[in-house]
Protein backbone atom coordinates (compact mmCIF):
# COMPACT_ATOMS: atom_id res chain seq x y z
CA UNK A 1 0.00 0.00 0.00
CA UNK A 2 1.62 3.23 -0.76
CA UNK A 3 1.86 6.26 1.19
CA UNK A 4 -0.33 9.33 0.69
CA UNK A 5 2.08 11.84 -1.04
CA UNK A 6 3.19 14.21 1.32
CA UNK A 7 4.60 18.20 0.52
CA UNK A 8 7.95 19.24 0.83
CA UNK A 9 6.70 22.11 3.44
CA UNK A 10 5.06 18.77 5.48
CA UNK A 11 8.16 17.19 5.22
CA UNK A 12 10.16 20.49 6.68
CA UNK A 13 8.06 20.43 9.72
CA UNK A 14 8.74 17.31 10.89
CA UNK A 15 12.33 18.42 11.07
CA UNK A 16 12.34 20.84 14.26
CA UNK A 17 9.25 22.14 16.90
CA UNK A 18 9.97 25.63 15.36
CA UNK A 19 9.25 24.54 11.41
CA UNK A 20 5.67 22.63 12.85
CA UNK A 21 4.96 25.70 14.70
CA UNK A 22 5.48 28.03 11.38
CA UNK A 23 3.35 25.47 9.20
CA UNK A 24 0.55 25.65 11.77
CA UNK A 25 0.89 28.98 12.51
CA UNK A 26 0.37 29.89 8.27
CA UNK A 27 -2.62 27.34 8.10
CA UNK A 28 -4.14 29.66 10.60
CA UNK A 29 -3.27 33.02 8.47
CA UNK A 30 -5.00 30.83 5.26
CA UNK A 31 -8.10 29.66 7.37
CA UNK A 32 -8.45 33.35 9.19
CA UNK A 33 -8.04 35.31 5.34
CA UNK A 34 -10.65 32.85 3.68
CA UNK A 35 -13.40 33.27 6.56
CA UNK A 36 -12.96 37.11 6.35
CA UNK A 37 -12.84 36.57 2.53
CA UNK A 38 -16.41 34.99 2.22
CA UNK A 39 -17.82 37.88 4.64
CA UNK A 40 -20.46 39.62 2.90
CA UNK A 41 -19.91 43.86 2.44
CA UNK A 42 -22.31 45.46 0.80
CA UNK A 43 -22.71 48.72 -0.03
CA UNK A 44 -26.32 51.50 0.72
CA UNK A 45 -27.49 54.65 -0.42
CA UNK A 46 -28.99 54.94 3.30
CA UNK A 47 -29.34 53.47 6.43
CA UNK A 48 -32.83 52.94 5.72
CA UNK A 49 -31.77 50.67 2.59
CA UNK A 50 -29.86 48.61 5.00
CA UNK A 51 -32.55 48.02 7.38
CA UNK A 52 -35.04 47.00 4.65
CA UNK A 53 -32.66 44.68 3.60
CA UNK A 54 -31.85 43.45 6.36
CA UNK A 55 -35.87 42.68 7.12
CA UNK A 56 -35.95 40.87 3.61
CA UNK A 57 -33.09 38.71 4.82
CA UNK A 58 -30.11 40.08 2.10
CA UNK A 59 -28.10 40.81 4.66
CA UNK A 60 -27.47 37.77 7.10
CA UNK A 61 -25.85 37.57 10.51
CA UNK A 62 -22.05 39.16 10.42
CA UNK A 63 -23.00 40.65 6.93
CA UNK A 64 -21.24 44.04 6.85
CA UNK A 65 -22.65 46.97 5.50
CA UNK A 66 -21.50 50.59 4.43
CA UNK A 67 -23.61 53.70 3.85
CA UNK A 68 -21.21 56.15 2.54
CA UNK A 69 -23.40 59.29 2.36
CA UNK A 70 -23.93 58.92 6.05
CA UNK A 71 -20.71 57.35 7.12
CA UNK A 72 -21.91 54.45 8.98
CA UNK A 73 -20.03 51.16 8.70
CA UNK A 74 -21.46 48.28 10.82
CA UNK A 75 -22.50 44.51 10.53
CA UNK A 76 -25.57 42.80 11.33
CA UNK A 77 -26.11 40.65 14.61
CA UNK A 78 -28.22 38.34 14.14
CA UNK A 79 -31.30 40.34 12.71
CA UNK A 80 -30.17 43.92 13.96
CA UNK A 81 -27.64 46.48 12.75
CA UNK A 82 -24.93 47.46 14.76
CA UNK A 83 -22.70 50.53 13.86
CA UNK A 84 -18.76 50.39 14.50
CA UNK A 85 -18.12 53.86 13.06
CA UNK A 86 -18.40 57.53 15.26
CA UNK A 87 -21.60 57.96 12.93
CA UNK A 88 -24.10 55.44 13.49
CA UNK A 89 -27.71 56.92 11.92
CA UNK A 90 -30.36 54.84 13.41
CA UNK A 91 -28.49 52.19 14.50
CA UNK A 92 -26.98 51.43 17.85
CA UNK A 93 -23.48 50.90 18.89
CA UNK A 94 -22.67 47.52 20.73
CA UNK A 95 -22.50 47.24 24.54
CA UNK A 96 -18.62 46.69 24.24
CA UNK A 97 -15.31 46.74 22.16
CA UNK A 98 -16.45 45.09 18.81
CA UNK A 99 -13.45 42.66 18.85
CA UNK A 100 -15.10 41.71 21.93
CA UNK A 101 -18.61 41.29 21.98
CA UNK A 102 -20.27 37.57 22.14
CA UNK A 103 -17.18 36.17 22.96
CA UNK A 104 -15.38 36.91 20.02
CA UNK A 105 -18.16 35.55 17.65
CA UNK A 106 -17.78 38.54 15.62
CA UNK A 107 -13.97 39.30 15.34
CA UNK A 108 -14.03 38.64 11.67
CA UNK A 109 -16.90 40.30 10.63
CA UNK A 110 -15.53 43.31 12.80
CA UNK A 111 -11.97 43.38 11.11
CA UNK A 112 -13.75 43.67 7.86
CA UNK A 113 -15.77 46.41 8.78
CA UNK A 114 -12.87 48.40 10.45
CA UNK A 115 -10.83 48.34 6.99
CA UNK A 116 -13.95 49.12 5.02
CA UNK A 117 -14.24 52.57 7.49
CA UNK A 118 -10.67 53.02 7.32
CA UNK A 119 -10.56 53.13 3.59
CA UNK A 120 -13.22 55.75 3.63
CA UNK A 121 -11.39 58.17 6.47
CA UNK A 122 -14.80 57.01 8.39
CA UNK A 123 -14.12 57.77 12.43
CA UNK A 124 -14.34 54.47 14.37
CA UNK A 125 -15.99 54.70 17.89
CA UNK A 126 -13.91 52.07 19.53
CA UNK A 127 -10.58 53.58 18.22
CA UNK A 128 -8.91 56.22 20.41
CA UNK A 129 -7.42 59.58 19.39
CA UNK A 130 -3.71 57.88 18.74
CA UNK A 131 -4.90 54.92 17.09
CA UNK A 132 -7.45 57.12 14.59
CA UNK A 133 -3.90 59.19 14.04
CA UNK A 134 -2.25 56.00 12.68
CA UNK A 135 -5.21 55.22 10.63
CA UNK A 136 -5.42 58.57 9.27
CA UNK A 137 -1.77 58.73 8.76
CA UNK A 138 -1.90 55.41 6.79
CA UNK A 139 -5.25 56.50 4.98
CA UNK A 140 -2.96 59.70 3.69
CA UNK A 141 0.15 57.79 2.42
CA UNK A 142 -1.99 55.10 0.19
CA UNK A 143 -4.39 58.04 -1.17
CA UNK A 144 -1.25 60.29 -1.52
CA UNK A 145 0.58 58.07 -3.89
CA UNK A 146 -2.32 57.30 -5.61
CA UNK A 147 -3.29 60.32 -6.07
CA UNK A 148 0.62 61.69 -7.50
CA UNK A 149 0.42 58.17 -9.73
CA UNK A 150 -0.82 58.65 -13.08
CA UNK A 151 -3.06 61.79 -12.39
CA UNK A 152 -6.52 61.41 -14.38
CA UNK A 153 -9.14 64.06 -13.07
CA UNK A 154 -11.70 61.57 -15.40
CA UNK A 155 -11.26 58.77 -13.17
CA UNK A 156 -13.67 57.83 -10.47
CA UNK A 157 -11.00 55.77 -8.93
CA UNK A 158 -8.30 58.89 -9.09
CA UNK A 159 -11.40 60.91 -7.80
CA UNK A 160 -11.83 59.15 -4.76
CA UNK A 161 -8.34 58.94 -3.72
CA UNK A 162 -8.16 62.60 -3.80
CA UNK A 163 -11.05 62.72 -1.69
CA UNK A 164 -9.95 60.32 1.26
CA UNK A 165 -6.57 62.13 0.90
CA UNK A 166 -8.34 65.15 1.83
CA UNK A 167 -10.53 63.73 4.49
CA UNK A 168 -7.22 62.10 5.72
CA UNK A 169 -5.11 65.45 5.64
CA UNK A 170 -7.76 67.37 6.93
CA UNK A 171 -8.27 65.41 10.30
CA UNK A 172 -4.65 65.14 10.54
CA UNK A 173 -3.86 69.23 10.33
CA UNK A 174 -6.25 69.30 13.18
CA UNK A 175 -5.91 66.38 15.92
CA UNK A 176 -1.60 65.71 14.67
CA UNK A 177 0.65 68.68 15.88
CA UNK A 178 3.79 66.58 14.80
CA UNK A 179 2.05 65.58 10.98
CA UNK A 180 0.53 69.72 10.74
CA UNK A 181 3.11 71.13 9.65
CA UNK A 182 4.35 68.12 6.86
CA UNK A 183 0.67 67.66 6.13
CA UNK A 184 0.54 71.60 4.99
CA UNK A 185 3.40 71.28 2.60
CA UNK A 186 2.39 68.39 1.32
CA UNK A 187 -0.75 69.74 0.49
CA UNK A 188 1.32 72.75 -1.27
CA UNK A 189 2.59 70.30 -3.51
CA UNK A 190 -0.43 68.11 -4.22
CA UNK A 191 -1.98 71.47 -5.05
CA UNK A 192 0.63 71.87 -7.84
CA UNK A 193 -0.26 68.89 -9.42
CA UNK A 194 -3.87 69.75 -9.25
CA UNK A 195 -2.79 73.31 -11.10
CA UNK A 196 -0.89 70.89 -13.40
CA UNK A 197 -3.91 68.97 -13.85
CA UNK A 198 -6.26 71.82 -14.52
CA UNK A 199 -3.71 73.34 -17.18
CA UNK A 200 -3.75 70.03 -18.72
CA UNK A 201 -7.51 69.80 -18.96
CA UNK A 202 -8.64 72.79 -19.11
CA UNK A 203 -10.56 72.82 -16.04
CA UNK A 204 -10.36 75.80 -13.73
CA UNK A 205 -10.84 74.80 -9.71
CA UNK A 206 -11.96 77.78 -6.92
């Protein structure tokens, strides 16, 4: 009878306790990405959308849902909406840190959520003031080089970046003594390439 084949990684980890631990330890990583993978984020015009859908049952338990014209980001519990960002409409806010409620239950469908608010420069409520700096500083760098990359004024996508770049910037000159002042001058400079931009196009901004 022959052996079932086994991979060279398998093979490593047999070696030494610290190899098994690094096999196990990625298998978790895989398992962890695909659950948050499947999670369901959809995307309102209201918060009033999301609770009819919810009611219809189109958005099941740990579904996560974004309305950006009210900045809400939240997920669904079981058949109610709870909001994770500062902004929470008509929903409520859980009873305690996100990461935390039902035991844990929710973790993924709160990680999800989190990045989806992040993204968008959307104010999370369990975040405090030097963890929304980091966020905001992180927001700033990915929009930033988007934004200097292959300038298009056309593009939705190049659109939006400039937006969260100045939703990012702007929350940043005001709660980030240390960024103010580099935040400023690099606002001077995106500026130049939006003068750049305009002479390009033919578009004239106030």
């Amino acid at each position: 009878m022959s052996l079932p084949t086994r991979t060279y990684t398998e093979r490593l980890a047999d070696s030494t306790p610290q190899s098994a631990a690094a096999l196990g330890f990625g298998n978790l990583v895989a398992d962890v990405d695909a659950r948050r993978a499947a999670i369901q984020v959809r995307t309102f015009d209201s918060t009033e959308a999301v609770r009819q859908a919810v009611a219809r049952d189109e958005l099941t338990d740990g579904s996560v849902f974004v309305v950006d014209s009210e900045k809400v980001v939240g997920f669904v519990v079981v058949v109610f909406e709870a909001a994770l960002t500062e902004e929470c409409g008509p929903f409520d806010h859980l009873s305690e840190p996100g990461r935390e409620y039902a035991d844990g239950e929710y973790v993924d469908s709160v990680v999800v959520a989190e990045g989806e608010a992040r993204i968008r420069g959307f104010l999370l409520r369990d975040e405090g003031t030097q963890d929304r700096i980091r966020s905001m500083r992180k927001l700033a760098n990915i929009s930033a080089e988007r934004v200097r990359t292959d300038p298009n004024a056309d593009d939705p996508e190049w659109q939006m970046a400039l937006h969260r770049l100045t939703v990012a910037m702007s929350y940043l000159a005001a709660h980030d003594p240390i960024a103010a002042e580099a935040v400023d001058a690099y606002a001077r400079r995106i500026a130049e390439d939006l003068k750049r931009i305009d002479e390009e196009y033919g578009v004239t901004r106030p």
